[in-house]
Protein backbone atom coordinates (compact mmCIF):
# COMPACT_ATOMS: atom_id res chain seq x y z
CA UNK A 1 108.98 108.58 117.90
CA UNK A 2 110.63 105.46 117.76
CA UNK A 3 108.63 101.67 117.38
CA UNK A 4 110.34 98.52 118.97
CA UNK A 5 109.91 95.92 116.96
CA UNK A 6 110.48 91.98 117.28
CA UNK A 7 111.59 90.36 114.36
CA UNK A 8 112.53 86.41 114.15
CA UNK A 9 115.34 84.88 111.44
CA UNK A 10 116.37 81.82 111.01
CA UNK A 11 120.08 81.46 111.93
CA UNK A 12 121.73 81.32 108.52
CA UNK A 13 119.57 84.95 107.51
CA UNK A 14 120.87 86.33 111.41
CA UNK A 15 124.67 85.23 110.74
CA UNK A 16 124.33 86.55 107.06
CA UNK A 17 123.08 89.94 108.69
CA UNK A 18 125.36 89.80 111.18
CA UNK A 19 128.20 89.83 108.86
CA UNK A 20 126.81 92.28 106.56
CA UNK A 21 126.38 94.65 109.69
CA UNK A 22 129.82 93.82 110.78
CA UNK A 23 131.61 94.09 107.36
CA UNK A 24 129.33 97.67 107.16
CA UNK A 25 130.78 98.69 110.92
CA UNK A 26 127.67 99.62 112.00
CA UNK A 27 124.70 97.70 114.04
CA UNK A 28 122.41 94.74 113.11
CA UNK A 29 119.59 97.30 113.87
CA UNK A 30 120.67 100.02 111.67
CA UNK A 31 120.84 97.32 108.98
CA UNK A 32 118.26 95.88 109.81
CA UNK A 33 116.71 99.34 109.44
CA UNK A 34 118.50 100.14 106.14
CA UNK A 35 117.48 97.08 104.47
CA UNK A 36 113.69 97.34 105.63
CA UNK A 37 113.75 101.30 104.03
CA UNK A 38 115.71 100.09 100.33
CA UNK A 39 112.54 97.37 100.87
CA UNK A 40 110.10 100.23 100.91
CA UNK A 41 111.81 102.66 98.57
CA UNK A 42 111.71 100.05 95.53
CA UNK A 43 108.19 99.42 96.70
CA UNK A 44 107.56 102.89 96.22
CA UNK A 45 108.85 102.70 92.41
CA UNK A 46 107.09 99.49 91.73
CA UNK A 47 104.03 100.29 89.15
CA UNK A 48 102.01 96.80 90.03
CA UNK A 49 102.72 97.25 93.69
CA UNK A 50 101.06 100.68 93.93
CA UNK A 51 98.29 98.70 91.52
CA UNK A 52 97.95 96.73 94.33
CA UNK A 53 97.91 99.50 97.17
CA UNK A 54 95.30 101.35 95.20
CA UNK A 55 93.07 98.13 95.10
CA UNK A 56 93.43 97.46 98.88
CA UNK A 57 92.61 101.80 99.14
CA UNK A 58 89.57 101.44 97.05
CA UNK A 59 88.23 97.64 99.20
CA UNK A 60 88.83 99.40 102.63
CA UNK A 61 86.91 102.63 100.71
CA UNK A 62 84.09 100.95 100.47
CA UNK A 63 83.73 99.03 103.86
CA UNK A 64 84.62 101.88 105.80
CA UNK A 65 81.36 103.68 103.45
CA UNK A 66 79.29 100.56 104.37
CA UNK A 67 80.20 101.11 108.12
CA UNK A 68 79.29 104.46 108.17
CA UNK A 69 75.72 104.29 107.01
């Protein structure tokens, strides 16, 4: 299932997009939606960003446990 989403740039970051989508030959939402995934992928491989993730895991771990009692 697809999500709409709203996103706002500024006008040089939606001309620079544009162009990039043109120069591609595809849409500004499919690069749009390429450059969010490459975004998420080098999260993915990024050791102090899944430091962080495990943090935030471990936080929400224990108010969820707090909640429940």
């Amino acid at each position: 299932m697809a999500k709409n989403l709203t996103v706002r740039l500024d006008d040089q970051l939606a001309a620079d997009a544009e162009a990039i989508a043109r120069a591609d030959g595809v849409s500004l939402n499919e690069t749009v939606k390429r450059a969010l995934a490459d975004a998420v992928e080098r999260r993915r491989k990024d050791p102090e960003f899944k430091k962080r993730l495990r943090r935030i895991i471990e936080e929400d771990r224990e108010l969820l446990e707090r909640l429940a009692k």
